[in-house]
Structures are given as structure tokens and as C-alpha cells.
N, C-alpha and C. Protein backbone atom coordinates (compact mmCIF):
# COMPACT_ATOMS: atom_id res chain seq x y z
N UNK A 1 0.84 -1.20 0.00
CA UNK A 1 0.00 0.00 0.00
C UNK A 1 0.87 1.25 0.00
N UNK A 2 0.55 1.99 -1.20
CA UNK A 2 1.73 3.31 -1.18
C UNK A 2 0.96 4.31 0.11
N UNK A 3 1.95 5.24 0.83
CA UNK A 3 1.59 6.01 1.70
C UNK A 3 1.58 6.90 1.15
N UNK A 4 0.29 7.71 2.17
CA UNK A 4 -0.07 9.20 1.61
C UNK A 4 0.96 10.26 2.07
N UNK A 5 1.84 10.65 0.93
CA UNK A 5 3.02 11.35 1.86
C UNK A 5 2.61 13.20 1.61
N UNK A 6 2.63 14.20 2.43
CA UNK A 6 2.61 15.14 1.85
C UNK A 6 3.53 16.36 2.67
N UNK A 7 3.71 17.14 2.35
CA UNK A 7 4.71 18.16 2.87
C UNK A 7 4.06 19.69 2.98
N UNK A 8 4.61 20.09 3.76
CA UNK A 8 4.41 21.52 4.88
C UNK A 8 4.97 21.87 4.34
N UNK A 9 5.21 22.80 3.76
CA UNK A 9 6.68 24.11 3.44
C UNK A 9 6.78 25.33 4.29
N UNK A 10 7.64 26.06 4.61
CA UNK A 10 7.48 27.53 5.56
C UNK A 10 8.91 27.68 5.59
N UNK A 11 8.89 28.72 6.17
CA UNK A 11 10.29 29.49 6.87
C UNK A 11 10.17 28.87 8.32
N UNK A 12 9.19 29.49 8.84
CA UNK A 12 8.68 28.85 10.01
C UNK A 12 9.92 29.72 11.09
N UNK A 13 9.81 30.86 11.10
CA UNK A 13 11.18 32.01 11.77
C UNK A 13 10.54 33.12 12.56
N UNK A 14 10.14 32.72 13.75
CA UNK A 14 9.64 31.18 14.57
C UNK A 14 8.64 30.73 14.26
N UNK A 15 8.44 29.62 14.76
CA UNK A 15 7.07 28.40 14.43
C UNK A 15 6.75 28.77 15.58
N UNK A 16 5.00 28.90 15.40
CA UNK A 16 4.06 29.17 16.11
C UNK A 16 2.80 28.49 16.28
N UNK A 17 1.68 28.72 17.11
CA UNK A 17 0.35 27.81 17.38
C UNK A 17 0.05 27.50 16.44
N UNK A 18 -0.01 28.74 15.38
CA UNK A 18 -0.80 28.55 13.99
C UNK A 18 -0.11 27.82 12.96
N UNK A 19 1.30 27.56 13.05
CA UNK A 19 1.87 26.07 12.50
C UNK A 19 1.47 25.17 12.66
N UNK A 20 1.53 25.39 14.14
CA UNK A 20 1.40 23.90 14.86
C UNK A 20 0.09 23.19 14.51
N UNK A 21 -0.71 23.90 14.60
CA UNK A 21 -2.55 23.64 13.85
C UNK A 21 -2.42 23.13 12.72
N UNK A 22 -1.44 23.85 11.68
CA UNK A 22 -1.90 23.21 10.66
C UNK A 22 -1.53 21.95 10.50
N UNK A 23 0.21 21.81 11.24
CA UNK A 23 0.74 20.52 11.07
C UNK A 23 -0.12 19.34 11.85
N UNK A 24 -0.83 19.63 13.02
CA UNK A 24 -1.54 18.68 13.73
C UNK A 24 -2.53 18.10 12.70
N UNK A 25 -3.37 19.15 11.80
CA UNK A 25 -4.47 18.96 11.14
C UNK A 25 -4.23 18.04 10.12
N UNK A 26 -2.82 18.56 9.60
CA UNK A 26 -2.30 17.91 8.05
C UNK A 26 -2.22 16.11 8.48
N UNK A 27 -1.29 16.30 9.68
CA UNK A 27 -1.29 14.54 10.29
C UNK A 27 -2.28 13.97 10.27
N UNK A 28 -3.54 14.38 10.91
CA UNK A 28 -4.62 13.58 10.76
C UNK A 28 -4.99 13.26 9.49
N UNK A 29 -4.60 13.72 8.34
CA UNK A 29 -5.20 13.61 7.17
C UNK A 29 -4.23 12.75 6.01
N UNK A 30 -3.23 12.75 6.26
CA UNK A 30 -1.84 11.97 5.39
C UNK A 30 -1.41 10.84 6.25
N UNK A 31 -0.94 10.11 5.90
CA UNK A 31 0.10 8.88 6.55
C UNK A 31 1.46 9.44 7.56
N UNK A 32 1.68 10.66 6.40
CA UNK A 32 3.27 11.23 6.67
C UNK A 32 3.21 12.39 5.79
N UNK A 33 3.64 13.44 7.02
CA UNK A 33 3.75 14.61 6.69
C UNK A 33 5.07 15.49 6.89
N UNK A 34 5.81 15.80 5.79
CA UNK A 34 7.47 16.14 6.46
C UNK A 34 6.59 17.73 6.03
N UNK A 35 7.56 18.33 7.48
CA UNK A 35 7.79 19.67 7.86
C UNK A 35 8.69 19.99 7.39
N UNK A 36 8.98 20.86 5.87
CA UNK A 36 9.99 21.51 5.29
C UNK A 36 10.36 22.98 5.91
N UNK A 37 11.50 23.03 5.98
CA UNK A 37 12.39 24.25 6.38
C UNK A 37 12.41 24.30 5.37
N UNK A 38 12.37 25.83 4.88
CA UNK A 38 12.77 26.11 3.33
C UNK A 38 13.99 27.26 3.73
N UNK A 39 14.95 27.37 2.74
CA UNK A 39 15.94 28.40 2.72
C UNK A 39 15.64 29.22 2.09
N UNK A 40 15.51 30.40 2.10
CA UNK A 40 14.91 31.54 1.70
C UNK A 40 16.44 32.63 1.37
N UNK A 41 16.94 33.05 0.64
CA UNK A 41 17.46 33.85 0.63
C UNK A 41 17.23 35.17 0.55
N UNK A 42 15.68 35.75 0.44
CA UNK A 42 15.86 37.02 0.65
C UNK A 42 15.19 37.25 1.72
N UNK A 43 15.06 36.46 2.76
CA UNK A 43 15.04 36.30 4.01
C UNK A 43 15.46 36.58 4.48
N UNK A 44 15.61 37.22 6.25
CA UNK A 44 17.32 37.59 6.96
C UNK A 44 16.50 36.89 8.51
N UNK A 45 16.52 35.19 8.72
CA UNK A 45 15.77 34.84 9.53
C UNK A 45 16.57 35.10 10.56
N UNK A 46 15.94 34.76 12.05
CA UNK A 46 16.48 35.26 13.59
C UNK A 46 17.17 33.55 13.69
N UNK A 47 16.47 32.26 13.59
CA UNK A 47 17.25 31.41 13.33
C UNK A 47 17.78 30.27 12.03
N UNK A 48 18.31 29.61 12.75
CA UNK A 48 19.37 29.01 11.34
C UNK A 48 18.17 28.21 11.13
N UNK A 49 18.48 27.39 10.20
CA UNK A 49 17.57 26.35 9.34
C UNK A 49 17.41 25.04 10.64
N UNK A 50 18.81 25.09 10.83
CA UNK A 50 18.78 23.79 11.79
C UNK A 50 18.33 23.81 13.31
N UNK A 51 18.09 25.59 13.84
CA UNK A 51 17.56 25.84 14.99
C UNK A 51 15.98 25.99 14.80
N UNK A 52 15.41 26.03 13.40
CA UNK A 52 14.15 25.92 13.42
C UNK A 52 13.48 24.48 13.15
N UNK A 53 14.49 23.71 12.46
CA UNK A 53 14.35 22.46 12.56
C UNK A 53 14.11 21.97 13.99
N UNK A 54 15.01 22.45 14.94
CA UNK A 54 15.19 21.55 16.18
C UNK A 54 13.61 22.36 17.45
N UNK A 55 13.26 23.79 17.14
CA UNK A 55 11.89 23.62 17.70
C UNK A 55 10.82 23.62 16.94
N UNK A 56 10.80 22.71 16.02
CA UNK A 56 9.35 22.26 14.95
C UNK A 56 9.78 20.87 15.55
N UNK A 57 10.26 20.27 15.70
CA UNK A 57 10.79 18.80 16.51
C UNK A 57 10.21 18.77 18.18
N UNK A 58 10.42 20.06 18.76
CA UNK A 58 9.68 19.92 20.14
C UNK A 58 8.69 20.27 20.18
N UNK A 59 8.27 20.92 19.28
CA UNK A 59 6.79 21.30 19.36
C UNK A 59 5.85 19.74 18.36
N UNK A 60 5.89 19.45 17.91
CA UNK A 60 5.56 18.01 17.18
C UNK A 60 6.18 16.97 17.48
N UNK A 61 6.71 16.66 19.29
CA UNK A 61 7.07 15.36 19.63
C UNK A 61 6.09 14.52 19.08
N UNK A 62 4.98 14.66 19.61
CA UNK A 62 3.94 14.12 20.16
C UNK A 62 2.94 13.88 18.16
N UNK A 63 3.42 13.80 17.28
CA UNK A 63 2.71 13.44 16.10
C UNK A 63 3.73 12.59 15.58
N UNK A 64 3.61 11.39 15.44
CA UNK A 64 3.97 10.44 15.02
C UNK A 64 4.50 10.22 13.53
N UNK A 65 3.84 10.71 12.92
CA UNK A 65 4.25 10.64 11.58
C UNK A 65 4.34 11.55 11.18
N UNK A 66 4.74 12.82 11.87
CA UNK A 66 5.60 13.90 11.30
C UNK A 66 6.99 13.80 11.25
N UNK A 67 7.66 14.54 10.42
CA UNK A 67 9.07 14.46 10.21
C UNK A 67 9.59 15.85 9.77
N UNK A 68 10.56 16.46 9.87
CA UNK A 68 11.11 17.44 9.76
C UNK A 68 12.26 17.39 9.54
N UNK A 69 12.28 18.58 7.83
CA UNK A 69 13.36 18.11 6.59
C UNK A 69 13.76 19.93 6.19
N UNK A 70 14.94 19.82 6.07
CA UNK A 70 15.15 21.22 5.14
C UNK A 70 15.68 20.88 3.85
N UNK A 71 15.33 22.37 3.22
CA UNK A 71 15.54 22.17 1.59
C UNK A 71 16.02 23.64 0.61
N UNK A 72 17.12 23.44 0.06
CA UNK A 72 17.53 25.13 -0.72
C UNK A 72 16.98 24.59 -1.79
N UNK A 73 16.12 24.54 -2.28
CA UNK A 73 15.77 24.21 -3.33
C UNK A 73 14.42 24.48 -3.85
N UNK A 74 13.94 24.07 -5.03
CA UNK A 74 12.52 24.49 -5.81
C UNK A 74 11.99 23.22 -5.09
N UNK A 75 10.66 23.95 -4.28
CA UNK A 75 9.61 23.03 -3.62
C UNK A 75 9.33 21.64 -4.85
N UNK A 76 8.77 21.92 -5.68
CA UNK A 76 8.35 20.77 -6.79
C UNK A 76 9.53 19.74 -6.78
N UNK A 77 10.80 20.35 -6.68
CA UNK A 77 11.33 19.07 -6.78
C UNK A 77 12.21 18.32 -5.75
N UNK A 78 11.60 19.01 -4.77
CA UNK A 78 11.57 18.31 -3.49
C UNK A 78 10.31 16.92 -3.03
N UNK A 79 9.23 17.50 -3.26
CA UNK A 79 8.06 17.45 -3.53
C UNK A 79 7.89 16.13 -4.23
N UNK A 80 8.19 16.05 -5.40
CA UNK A 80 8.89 14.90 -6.62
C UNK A 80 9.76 14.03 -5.84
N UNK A 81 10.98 13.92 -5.14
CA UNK A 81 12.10 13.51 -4.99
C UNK A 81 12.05 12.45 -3.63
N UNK A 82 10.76 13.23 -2.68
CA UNK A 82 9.87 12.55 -1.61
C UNK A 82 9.18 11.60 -1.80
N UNK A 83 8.19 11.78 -3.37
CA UNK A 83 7.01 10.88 -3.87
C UNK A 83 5.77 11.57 -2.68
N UNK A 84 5.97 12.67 -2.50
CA UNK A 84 4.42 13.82 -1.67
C UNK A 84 3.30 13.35 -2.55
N UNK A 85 2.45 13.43 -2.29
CA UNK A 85 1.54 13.79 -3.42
C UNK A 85 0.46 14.79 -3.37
N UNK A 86 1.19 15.53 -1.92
CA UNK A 86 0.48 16.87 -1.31
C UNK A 86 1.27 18.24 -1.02
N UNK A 87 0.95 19.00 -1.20
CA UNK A 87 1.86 20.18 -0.32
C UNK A 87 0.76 20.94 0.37
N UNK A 88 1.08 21.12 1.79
CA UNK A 88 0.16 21.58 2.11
C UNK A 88 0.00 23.29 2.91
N UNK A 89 -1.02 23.90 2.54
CA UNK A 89 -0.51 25.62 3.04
C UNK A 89 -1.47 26.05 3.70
N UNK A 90 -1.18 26.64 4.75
CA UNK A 90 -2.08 27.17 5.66
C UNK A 90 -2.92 28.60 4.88
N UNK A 91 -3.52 29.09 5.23
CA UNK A 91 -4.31 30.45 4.77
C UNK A 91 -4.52 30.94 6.21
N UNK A 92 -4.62 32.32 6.17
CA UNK A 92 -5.50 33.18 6.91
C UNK A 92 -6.05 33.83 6.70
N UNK A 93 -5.99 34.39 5.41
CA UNK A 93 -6.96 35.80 4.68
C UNK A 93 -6.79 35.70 3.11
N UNK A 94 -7.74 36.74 2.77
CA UNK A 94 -7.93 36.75 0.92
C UNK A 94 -6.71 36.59 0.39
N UNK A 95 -5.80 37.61 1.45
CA UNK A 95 -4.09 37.87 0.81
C UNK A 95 -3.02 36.86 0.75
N UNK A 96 -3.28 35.78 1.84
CA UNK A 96 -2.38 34.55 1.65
C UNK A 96 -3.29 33.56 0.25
N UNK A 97 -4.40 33.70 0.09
CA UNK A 97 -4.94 32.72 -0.94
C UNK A 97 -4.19 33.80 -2.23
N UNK A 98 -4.40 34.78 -2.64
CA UNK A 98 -3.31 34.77 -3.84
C UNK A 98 -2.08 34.61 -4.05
N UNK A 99 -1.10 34.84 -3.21
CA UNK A 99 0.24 34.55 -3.37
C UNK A 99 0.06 33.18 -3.36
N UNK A 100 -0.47 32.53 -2.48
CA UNK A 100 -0.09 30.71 -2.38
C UNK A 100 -1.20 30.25 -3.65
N UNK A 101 -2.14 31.27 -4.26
CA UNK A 101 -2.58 30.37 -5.35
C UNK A 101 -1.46 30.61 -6.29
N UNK A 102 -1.37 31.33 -6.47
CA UNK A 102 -0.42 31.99 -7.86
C UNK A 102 1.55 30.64 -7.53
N UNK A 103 1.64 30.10 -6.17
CA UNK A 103 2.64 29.60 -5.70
C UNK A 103 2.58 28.02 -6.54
N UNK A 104 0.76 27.33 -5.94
CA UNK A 104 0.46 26.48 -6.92
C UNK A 104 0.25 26.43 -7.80
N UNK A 105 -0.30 27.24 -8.28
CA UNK A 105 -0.18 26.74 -10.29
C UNK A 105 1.15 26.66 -10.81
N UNK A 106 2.23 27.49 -9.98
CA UNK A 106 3.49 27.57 -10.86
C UNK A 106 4.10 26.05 -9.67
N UNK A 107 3.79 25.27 -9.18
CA UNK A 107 4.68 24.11 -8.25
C UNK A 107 3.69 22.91 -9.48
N UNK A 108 2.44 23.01 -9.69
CA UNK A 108 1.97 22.18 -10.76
C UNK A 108 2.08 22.48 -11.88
N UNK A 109 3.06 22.98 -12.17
CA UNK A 109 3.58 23.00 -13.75
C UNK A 109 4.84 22.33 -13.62
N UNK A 110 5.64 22.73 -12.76
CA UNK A 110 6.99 22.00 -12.18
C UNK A 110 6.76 20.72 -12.00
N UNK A 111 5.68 19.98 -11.30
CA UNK A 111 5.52 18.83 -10.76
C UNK A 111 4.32 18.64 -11.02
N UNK A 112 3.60 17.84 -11.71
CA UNK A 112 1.92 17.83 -12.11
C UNK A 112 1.49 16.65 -11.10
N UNK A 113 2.91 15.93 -10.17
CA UNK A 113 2.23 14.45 -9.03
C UNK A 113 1.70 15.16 -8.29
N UNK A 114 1.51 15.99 -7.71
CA UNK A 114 1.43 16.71 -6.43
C UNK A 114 0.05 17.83 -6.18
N UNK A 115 -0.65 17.44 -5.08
CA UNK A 115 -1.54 18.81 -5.76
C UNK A 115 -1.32 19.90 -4.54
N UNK A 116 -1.89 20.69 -4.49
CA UNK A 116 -1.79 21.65 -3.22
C UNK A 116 -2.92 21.85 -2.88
N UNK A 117 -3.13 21.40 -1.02
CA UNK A 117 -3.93 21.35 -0.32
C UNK A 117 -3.92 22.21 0.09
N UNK A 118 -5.10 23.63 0.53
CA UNK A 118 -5.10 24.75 1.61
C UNK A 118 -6.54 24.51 2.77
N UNK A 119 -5.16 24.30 3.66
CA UNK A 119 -6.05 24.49 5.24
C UNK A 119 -6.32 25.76 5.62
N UNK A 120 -7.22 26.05 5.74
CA UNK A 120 -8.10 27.30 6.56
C UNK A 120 -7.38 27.35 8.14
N UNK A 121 -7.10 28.72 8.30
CA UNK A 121 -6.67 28.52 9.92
C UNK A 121 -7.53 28.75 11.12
N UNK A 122 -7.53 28.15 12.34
CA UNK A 122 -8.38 28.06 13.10
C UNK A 122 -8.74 29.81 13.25
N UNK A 123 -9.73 30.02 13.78
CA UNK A 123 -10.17 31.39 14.28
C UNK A 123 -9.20 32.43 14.86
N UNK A 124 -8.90 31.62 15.97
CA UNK A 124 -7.64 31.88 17.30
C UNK A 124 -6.25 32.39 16.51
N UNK A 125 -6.17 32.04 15.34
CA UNK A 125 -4.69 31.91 14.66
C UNK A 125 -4.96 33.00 13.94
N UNK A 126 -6.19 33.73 13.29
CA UNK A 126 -6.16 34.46 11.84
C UNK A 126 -5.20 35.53 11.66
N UNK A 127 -4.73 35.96 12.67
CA UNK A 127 -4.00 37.28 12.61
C UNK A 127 -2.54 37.01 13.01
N UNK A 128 -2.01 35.78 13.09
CA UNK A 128 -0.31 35.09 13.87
C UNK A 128 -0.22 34.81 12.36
N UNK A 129 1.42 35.68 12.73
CA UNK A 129 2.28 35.27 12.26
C UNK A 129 3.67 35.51 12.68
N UNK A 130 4.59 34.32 11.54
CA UNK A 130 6.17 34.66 12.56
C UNK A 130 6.38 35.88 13.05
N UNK A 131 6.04 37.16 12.26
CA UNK A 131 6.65 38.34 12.19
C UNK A 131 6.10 39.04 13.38
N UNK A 132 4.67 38.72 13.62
CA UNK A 132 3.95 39.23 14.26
C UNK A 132 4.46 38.95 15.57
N UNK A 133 5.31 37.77 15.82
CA UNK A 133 5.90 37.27 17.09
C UNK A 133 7.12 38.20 16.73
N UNK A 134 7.96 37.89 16.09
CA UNK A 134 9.39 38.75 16.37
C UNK A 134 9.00 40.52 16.55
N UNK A 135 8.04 40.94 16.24
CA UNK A 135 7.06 42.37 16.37
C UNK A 135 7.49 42.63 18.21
N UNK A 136 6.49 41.83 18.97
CA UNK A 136 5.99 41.58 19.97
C UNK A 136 6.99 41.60 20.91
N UNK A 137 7.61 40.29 20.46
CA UNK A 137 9.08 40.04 21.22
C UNK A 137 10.17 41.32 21.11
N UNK A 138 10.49 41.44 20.09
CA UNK A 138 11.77 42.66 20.02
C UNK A 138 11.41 43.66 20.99
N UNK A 139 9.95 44.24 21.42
CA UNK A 139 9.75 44.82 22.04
C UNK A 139 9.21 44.51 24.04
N UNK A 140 9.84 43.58 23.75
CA UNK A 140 9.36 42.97 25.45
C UNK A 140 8.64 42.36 25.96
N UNK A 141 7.47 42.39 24.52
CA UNK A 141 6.05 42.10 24.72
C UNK A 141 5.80 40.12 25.02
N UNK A 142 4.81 39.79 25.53
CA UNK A 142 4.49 39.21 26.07
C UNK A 142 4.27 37.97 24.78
N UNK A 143 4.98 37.25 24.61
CA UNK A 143 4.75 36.06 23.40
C UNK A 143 4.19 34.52 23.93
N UNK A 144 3.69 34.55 24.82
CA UNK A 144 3.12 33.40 25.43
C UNK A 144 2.00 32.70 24.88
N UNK A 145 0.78 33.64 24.25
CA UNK A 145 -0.39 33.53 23.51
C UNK A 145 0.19 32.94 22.17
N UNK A 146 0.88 33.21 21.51
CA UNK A 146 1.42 33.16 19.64
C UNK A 146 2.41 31.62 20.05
N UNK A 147 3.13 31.47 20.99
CA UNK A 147 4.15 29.90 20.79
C UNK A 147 3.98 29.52 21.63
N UNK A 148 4.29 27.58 21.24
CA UNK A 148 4.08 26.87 22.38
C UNK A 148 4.98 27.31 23.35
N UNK A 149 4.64 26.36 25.06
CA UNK A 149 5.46 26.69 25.87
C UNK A 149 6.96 26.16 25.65
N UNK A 150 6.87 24.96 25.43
CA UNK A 150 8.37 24.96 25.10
C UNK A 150 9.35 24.51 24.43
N UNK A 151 9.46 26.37 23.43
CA UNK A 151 10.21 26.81 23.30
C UNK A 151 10.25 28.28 23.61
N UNK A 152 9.14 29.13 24.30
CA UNK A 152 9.05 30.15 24.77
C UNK A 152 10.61 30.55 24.59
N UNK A 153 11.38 30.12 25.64
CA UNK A 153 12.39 30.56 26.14
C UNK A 153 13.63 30.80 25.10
N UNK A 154 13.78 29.51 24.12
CA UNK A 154 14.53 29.70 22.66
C UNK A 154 14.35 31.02 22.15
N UNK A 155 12.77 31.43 22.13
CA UNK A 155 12.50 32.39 21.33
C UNK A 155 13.02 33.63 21.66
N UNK A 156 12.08 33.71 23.04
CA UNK A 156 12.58 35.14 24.00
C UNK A 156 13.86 34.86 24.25
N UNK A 157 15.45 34.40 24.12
CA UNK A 157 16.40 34.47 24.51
C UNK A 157 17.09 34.83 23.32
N UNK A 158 16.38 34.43 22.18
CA UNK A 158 17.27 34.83 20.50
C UNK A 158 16.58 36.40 20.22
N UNK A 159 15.63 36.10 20.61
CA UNK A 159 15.25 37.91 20.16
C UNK A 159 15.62 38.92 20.80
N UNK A 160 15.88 38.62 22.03
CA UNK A 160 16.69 39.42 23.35
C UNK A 160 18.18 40.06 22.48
N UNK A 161 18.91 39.13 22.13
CA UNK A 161 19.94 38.99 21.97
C UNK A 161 19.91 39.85 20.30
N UNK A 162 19.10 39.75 19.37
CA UNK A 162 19.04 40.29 18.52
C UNK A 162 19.12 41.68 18.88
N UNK A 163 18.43 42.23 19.67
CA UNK A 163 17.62 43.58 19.84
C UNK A 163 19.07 44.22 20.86
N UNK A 164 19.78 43.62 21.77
CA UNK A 164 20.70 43.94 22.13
C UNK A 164 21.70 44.60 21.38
């Protein structure tokens, strides 16, 4: 029996509730779901690829058939190279459905195995995002509501240190 494999993509700089939702959601729905770190170069993230790897790992002990993978490369042929036959993207508003539509049609031209799934984000989440945490944080503010507990402390100790 082939497994339903499909993949997360993000920066994920920091990973937050509203990740975490989607990745919980995506598990219930695939066999196996790898959590892609993507490298972004016109990015200037707070952590490395491999420090966001390592809290998308504590925050998703507890899902079994998640896995967490980084990639410099064109999603499709990552995507391809896995045998996915999903990619899957969170939404929160009109404005994430055009960029991430306009993202899939050009990943299914690259890769026609694969389709792209969009999860709706819970209520609680519509307005989180990474940035919205490094916002919050740089300024002192209280990030307890936006990330799990733990990595609270990863977070607030790298942004400390940034802002220093």
C-alpha cells in the first residue's frame, strides 16, 4: 500500500500555534507529513535552518508521523524527490490565498504528481504570524499567547539577543 506522503513548506522564523494547527491537522489527514524548512534567501531569519528544525521537533514530539526536513531548493522538486503527493498551506486571509494560489499553479507545472492542499486557519490563529511574534518580542512584549510553551524561552532568549 503506497503512503499518503505530503509536505508543509514555511520558513517557520519562529514556528508558532498557527503552525502547529496546521501541522496537527495535516497529520490527521496523510500517513506522513514532512515539515519543510525552506531556505529563503531574501530572508534575513532570527534562526538558522537547523535551529528551526530543532523547535518544529519539540513542538511536534507528540505526532507520530511527522518528520522534519530542510531544503535550498525548488519546492516541486523536493516534492517529486519525496514521492508527496500533497503540499500543504495554511491560509488566513484573501491575501495569503493569492500569493499561495499563484505559488500552486506555478509548483503544478513544475511537478503535475502533487496537488496543493489549503487548510483554513483556526479562528484563534487568523492574525499570527512569525513576524507578528518577532514584532511583539523585540519589544518585550508578552509572546506566550502566539508559541508553544516549550520553546518560549529559545525564542525570548534569541530575540533578546538580537535587539541587544
Amino acid at each position: 500500500m503506497n503512503k499518503r506522503i505530503a509536505v508543509c513548506p514555511g520558513s517557520f522564523d519562529p514556528v508558532t500555534f498557527g503552525h502547529r494547527d496546521i501541522i496537527q491537522r495535516a497529520s490527521a489527514l496523510f500517513d506522513k507529513v514532512i515539515v519543510l524548512v525552506s531556505v529563503n534567501a531574501l530572508k534575513n531569519p532570527i534562526f538558522t535552518a537547523v535551529e528551526r528544525v530543532m523547535l518544529i521537533e519539540k513542538i511536534t514530539a507528540d505526532l507520530d508521523n511527522v518528520v522534519i526536513d530542510i531544503w535550498d531548493g525548488l519546492l516541486a522538486d523536493y516534492v517529486k524527490q519525496v514521492g508527496a503527493c500533497a503540499i500543504i498551506k495554511g491560509l488566513r486571509a484573501v491575501t495569503d490565498f493569492e500569493y499561495e494560489f499563484q505559488q500552486a499553479l506555478a509548483n503544478k507545472i513544475l511537478y503535475d504528481g502533487a496537488e496543493t492542499v489549503f487548510l483554513t486557519t483556526s479562528s484563534e490563529n487568523m492574525y499570527l504570524s512569525s513576524s507578528v511574534v518577532k514584532q511583539i518580542a523585540s519589544f518585550g512584549g508578552d509572546i506566550s499567547h502566539f508559541v508553544p510553551e516549550c520553546i518560549l524561552e529559545d525564542i525570548r532568549s534569541r530575540l533578546m539577543k538580537k535587539t541587544m
